[in-house]
C-alpha atoms as a PDB file:
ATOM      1  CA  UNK A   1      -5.206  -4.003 -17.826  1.00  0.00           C
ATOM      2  CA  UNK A   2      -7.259  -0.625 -17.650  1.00  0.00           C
ATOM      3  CA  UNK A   3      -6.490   2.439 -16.591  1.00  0.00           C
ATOM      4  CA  UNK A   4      -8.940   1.563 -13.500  1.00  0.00           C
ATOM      5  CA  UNK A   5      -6.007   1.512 -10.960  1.00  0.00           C
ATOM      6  CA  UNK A   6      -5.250   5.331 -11.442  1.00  0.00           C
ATOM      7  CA  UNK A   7      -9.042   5.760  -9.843  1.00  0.00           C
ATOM      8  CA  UNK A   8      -8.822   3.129  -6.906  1.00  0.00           C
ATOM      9  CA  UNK A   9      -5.313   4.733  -6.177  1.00  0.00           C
ATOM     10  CA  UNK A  10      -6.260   7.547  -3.725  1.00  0.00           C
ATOM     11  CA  UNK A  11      -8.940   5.163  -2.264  1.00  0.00           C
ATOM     12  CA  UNK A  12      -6.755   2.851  -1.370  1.00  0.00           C
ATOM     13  CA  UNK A  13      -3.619   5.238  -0.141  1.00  0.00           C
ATOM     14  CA  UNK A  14      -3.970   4.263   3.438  1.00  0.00           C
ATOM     15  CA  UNK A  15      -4.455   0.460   2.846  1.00  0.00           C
ATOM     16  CA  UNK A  16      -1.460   0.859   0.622  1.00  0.00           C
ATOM     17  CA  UNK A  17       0.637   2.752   3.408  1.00  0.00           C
ATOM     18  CA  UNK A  18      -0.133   0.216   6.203  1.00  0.00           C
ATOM     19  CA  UNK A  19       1.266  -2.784   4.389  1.00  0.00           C
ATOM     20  CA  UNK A  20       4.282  -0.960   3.348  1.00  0.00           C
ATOM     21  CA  UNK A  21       4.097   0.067   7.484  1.00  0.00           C
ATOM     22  CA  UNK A  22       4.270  -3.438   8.286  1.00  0.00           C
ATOM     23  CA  UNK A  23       6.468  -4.328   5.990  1.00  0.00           C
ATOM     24  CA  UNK A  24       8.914  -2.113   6.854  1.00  0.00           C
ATOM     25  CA  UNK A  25       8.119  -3.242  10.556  1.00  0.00           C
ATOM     26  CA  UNK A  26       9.177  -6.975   9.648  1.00  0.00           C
ATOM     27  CA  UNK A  27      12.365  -5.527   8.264  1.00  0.00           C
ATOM     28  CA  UNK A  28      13.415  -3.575  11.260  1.00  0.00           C
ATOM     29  CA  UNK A  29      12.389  -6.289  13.669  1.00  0.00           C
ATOM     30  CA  UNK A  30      12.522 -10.025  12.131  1.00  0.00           C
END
């Protein structure tokens, strides 16, 4: 792998925090 991920990081922040949202949703609420 490249080192591409360290540039789509701060791009995809907010994607990135809604699945760990929802995740954390499914945990609280099963």
């Amino acid at each position: 792998m490249t080192d591409n991920n360290k540039t789509d990081l701060p791009a995809n922040r907010k994607e990135l925090r809604a699945k760990v949202e929802a995740l954390l949703k499914e945990i609280d609420d099963p």
